[in-house]
PDB file of N, CA and C in Angstrom:
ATOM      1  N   UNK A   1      51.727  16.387  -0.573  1.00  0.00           N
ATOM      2  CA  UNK A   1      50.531  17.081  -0.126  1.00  0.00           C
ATOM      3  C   UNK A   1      49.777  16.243   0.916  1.00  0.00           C
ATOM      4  N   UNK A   2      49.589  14.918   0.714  1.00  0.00           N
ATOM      5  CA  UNK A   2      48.550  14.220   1.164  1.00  0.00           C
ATOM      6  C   UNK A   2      49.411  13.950   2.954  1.00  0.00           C
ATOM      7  N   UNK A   3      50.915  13.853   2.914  1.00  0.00           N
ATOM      8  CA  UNK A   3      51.848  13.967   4.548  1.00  0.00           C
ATOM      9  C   UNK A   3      51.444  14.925   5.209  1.00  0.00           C
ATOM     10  N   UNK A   4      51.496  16.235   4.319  1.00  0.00           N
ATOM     11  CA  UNK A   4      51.320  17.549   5.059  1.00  0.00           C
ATOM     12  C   UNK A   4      50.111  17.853   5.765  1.00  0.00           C
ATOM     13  N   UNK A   5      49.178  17.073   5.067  1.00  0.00           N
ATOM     14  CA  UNK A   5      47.484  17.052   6.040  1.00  0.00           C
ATOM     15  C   UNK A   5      47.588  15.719   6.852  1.00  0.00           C
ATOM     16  N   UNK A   6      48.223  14.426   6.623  1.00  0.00           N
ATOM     17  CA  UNK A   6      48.209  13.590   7.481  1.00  0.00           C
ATOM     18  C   UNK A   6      49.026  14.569   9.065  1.00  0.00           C
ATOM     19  N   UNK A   7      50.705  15.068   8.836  1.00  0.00           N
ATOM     20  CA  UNK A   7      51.294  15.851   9.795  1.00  0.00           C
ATOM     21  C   UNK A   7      50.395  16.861  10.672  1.00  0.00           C
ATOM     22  N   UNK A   8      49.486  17.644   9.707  1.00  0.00           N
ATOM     23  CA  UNK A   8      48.714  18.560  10.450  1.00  0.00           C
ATOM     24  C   UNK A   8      47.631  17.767  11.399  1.00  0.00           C
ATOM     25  N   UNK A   9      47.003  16.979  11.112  1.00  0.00           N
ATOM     26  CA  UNK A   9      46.041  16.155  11.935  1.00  0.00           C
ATOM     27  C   UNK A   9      46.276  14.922  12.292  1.00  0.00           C
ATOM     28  N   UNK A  10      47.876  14.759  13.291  1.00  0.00           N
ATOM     29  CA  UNK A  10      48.091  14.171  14.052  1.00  0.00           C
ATOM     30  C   UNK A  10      48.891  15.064  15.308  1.00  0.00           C
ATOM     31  N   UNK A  11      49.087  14.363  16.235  1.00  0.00           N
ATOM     32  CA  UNK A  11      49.558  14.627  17.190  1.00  0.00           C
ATOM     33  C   UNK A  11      50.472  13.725  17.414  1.00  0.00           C
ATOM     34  N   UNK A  12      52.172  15.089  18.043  1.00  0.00           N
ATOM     35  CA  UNK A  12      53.673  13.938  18.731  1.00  0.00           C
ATOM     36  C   UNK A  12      52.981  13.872  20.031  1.00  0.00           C
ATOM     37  N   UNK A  13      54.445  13.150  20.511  1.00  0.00           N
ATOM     38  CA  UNK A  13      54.422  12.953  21.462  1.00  0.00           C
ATOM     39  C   UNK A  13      54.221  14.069  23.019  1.00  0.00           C
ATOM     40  N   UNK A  14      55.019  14.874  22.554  1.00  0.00           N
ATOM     41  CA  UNK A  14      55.239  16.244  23.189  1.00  0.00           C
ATOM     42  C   UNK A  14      53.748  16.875  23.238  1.00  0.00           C
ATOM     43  N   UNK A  15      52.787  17.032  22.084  1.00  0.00           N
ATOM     44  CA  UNK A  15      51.529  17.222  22.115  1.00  0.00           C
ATOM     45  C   UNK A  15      50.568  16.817  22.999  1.00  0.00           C
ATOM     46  N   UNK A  16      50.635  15.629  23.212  1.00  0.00           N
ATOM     47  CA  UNK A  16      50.199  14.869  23.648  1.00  0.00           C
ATOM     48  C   UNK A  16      50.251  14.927  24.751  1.00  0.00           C
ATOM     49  N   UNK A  17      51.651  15.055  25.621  1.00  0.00           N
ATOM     50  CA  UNK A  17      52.244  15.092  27.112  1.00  0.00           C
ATOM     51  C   UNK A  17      51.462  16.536  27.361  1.00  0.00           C
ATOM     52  N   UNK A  18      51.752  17.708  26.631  1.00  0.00           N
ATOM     53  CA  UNK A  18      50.613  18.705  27.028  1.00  0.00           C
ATOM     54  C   UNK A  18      49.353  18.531  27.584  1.00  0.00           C
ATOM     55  N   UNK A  19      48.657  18.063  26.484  1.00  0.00           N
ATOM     56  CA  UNK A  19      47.150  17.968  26.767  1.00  0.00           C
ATOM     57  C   UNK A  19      47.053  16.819  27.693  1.00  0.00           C
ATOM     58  N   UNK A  20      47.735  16.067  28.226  1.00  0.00           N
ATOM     59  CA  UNK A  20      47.458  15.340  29.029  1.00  0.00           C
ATOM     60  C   UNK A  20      47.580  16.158  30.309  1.00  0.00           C
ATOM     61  N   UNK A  21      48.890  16.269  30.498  1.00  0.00           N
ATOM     62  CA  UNK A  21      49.097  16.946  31.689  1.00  0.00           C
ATOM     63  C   UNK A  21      48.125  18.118  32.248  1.00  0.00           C
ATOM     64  N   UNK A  22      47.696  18.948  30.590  1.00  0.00           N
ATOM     65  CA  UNK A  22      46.497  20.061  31.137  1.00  0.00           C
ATOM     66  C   UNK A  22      45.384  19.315  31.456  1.00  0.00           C
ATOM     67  N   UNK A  23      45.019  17.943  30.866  1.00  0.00           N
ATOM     68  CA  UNK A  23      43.905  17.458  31.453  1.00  0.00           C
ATOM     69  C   UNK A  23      44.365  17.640  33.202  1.00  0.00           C
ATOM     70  N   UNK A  24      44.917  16.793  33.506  1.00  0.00           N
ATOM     71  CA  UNK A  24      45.215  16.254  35.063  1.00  0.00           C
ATOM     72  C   UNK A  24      45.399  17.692  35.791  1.00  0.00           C
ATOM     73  N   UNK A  25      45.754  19.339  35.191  1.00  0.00           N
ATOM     74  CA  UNK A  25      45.870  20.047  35.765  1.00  0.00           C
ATOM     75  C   UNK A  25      44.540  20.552  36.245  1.00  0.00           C
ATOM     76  N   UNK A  26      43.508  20.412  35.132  1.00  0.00           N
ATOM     77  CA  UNK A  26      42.272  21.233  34.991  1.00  0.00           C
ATOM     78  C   UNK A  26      41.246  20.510  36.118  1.00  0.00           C
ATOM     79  N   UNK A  27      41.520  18.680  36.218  1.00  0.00           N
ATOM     80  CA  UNK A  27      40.886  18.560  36.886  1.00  0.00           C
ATOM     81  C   UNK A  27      41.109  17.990  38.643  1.00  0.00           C
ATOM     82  N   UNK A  28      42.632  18.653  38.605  1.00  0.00           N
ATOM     83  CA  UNK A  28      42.822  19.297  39.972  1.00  0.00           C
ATOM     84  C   UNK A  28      42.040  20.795  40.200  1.00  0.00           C
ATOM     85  N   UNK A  29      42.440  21.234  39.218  1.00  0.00           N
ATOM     86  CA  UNK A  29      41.484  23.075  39.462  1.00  0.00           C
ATOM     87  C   UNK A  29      40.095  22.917  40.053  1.00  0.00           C
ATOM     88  N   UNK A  30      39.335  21.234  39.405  1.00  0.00           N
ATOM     89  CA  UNK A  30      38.352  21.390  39.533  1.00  0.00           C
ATOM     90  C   UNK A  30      37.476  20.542  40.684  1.00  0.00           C
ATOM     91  N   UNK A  31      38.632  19.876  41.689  1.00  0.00           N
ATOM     92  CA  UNK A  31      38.441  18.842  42.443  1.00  0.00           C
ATOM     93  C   UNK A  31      38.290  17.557  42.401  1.00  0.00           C
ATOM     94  N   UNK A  32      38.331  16.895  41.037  1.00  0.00           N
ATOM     95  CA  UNK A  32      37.990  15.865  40.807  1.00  0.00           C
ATOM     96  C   UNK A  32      38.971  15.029  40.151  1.00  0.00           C
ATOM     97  N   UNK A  33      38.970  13.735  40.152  1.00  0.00           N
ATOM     98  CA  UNK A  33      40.075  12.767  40.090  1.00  0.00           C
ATOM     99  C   UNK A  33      39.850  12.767  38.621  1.00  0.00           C
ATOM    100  N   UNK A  34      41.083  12.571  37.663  1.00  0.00           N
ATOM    101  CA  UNK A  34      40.987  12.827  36.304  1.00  0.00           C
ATOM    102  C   UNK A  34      40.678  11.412  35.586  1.00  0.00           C
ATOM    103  N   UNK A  35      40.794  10.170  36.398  1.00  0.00           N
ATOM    104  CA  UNK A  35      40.383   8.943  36.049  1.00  0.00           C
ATOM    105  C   UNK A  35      38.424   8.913  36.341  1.00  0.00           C
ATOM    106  N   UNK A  36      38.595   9.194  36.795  1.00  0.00           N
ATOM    107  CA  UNK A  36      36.758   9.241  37.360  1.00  0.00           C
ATOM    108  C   UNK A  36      35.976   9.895  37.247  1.00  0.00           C
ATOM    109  N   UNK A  37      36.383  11.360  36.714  1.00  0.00           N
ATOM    110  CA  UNK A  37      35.326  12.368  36.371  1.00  0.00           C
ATOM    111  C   UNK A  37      33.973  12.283  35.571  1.00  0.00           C
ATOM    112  N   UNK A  38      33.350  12.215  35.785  1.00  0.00           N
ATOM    113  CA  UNK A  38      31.979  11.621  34.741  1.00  0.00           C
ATOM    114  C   UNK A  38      32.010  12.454  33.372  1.00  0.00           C
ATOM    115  N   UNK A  39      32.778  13.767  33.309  1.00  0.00           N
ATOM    116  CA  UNK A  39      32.724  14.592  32.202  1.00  0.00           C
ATOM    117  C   UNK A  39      33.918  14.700  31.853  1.00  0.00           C
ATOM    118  N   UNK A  40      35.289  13.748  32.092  1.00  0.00           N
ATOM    119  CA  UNK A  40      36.530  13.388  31.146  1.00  0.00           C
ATOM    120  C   UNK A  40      36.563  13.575  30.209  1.00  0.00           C
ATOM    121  N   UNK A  41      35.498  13.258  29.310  1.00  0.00           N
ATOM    122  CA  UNK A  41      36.051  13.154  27.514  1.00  0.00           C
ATOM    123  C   UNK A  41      35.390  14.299  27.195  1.00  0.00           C
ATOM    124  N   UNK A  42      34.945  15.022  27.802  1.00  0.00           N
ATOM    125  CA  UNK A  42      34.182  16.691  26.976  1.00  0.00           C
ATOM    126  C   UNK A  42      35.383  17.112  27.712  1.00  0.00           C
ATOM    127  N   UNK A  43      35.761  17.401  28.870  1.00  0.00           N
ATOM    128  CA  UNK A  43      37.154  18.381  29.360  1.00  0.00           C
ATOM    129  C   UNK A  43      38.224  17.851  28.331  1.00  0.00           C
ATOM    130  N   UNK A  44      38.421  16.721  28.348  1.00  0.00           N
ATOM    131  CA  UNK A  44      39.215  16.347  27.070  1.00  0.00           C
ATOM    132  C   UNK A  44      38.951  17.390  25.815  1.00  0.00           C
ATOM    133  N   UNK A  45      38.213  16.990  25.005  1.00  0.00           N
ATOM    134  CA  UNK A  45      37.529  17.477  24.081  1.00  0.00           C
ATOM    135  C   UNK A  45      37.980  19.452  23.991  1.00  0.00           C
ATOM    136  N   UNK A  46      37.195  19.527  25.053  1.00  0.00           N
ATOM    137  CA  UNK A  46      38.084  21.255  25.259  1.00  0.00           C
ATOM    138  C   UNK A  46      39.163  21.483  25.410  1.00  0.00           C
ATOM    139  N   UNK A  47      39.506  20.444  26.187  1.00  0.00           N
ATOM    140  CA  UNK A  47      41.555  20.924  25.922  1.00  0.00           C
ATOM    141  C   UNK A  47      41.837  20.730  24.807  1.00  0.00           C
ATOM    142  N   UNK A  48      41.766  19.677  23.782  1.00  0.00           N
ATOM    143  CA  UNK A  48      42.343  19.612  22.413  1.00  0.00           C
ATOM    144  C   UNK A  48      41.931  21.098  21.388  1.00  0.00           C
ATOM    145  N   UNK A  49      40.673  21.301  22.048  1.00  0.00           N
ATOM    146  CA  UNK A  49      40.459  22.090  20.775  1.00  0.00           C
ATOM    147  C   UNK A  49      40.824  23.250  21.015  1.00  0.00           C
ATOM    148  N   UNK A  50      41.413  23.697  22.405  1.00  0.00           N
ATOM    149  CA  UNK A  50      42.225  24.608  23.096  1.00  0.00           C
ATOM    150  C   UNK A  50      43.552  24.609  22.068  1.00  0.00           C
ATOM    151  N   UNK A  51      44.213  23.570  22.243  1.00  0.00           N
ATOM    152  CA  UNK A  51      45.475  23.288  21.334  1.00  0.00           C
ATOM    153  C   UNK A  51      45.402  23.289  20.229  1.00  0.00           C
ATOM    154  N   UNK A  52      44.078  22.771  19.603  1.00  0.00           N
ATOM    155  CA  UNK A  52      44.210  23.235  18.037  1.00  0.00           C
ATOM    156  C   UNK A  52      44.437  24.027  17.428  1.00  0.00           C
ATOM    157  N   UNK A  53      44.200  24.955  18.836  1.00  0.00           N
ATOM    158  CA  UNK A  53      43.903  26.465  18.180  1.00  0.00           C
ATOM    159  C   UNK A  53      45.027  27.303  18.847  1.00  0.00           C
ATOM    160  N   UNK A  54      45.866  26.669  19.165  1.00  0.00           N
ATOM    161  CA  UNK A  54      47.461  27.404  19.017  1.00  0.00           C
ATOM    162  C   UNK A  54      48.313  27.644  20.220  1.00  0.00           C
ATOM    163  N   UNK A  55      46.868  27.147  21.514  1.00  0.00           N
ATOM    164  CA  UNK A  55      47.582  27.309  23.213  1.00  0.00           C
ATOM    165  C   UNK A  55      48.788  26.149  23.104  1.00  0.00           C
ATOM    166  N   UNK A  56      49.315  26.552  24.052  1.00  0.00           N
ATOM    167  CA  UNK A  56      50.845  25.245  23.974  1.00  0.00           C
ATOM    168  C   UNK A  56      51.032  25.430  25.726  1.00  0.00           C
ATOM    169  N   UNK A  57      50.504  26.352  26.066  1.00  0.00           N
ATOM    170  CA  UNK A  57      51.299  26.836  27.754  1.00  0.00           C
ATOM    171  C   UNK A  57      50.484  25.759  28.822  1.00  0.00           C
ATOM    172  N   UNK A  58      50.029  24.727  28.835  1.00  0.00           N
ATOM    173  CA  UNK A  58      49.224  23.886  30.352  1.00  0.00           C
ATOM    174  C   UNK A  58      48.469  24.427  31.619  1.00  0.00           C
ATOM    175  N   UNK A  59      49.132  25.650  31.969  1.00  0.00           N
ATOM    176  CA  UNK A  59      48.701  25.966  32.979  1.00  0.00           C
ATOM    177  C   UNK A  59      47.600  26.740  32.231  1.00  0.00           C
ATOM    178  N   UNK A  60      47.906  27.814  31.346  1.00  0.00           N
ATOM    179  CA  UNK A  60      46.752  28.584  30.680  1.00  0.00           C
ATOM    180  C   UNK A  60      45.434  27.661  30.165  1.00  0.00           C
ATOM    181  N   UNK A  61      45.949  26.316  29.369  1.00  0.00           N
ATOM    182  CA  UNK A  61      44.780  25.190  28.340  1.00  0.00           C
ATOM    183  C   UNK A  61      44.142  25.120  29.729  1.00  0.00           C
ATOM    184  N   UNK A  62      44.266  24.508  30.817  1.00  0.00           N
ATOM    185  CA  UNK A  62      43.959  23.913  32.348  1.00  0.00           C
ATOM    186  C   UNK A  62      43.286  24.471  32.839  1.00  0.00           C
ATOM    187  N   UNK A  63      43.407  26.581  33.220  1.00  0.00           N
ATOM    188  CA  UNK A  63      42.865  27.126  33.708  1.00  0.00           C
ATOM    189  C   UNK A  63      41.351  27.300  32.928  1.00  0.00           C
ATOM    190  N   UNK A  64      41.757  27.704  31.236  1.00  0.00           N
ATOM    191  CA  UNK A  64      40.134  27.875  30.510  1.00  0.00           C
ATOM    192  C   UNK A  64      39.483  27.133  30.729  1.00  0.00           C
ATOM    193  N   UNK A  65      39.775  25.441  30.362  1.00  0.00           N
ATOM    194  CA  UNK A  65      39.332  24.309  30.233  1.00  0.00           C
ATOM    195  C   UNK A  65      38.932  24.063  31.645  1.00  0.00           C
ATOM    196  N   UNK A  66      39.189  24.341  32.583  1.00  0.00           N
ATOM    197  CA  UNK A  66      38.985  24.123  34.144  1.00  0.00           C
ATOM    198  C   UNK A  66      37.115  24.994  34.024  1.00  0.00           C
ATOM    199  N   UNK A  67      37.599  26.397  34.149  1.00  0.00           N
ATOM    200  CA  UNK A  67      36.468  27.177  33.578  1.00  0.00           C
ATOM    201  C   UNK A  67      35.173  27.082  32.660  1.00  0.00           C
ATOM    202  N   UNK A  68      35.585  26.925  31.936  1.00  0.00           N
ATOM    203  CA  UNK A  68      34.636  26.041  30.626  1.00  0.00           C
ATOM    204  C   UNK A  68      33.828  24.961  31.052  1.00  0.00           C
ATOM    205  N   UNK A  69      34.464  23.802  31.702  1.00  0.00           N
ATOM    206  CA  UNK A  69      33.467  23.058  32.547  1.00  0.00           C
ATOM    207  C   UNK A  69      32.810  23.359  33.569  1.00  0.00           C
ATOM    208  N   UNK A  70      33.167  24.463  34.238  1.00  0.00           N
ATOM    209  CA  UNK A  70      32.769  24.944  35.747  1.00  0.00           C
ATOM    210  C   UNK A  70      31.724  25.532  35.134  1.00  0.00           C
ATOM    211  N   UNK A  71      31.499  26.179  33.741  1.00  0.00           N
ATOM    212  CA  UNK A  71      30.404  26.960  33.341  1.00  0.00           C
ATOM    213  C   UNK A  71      29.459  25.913  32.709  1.00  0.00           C
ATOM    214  N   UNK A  72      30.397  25.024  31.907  1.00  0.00           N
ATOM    215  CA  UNK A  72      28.736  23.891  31.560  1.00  0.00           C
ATOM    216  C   UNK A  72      28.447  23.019  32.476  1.00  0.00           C
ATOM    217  N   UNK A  73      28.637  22.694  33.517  1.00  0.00           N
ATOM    218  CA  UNK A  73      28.025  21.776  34.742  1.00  0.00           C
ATOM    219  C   UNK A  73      26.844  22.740  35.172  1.00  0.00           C
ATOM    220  N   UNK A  74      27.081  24.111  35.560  1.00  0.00           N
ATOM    221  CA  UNK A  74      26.306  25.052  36.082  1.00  0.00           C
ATOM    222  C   UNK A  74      24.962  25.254  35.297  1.00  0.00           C
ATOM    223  N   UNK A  75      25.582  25.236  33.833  1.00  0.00           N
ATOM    224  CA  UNK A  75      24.361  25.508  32.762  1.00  0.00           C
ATOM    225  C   UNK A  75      23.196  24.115  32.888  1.00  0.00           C
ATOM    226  N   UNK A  76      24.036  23.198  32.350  1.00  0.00           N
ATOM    227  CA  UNK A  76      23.165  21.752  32.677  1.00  0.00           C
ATOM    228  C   UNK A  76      22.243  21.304  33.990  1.00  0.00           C
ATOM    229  N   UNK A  77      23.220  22.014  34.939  1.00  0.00           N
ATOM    230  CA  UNK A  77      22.302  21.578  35.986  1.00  0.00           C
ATOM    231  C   UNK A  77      21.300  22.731  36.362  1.00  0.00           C
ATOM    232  N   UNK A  78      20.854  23.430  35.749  1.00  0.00           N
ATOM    233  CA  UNK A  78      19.541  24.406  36.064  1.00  0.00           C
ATOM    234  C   UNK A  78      18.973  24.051  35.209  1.00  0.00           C
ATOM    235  N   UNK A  79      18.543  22.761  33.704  1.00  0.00           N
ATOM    236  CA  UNK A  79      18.151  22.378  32.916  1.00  0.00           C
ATOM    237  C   UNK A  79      17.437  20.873  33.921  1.00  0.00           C
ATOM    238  N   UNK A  80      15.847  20.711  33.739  1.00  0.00           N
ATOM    239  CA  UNK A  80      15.453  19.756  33.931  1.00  0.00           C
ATOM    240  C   UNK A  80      14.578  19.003  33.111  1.00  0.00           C
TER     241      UNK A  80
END
């Protein structure tokens, strides 16, 4: 019992190469270098939880997750 929840809340390798790669896709979508982005670990953050929840395809995690930030930069920055 106690493998089967360790298995579920980890990530292979292959997992991993996903969400990476959708990172680096999303933040080509979005112009910005994926080492330098000031909002890396929240686009992060949305891609995983993209995958948690059952996406596997990169270009699709990339495009939402691309989106998703394009909508909270917009929100934040009309907030002063």
């Amino acid at each position: 019992m106690l493998q089967h929840l360790f298995d579920q809340l980890t990530y292979s390798e292959d997992d991993w190469q996903i969400m990476m790669c959708a990172h680096i896709r999303a933040c080509e979508m979005l112009g910005v270098h994926p080492g330098y982005y000031e909002h890396k670990d929240r686009l992060a953050r949305t891609i995983m939880k993209l995958f948690d929840k059952g996406g596997r395809d990169l270009e699709i995690i990339a495009s939402i997750a691309a989106h998703r930030e394009t909508i909270m930069v917009r929100l934040l920055s009309t907030r002063h």
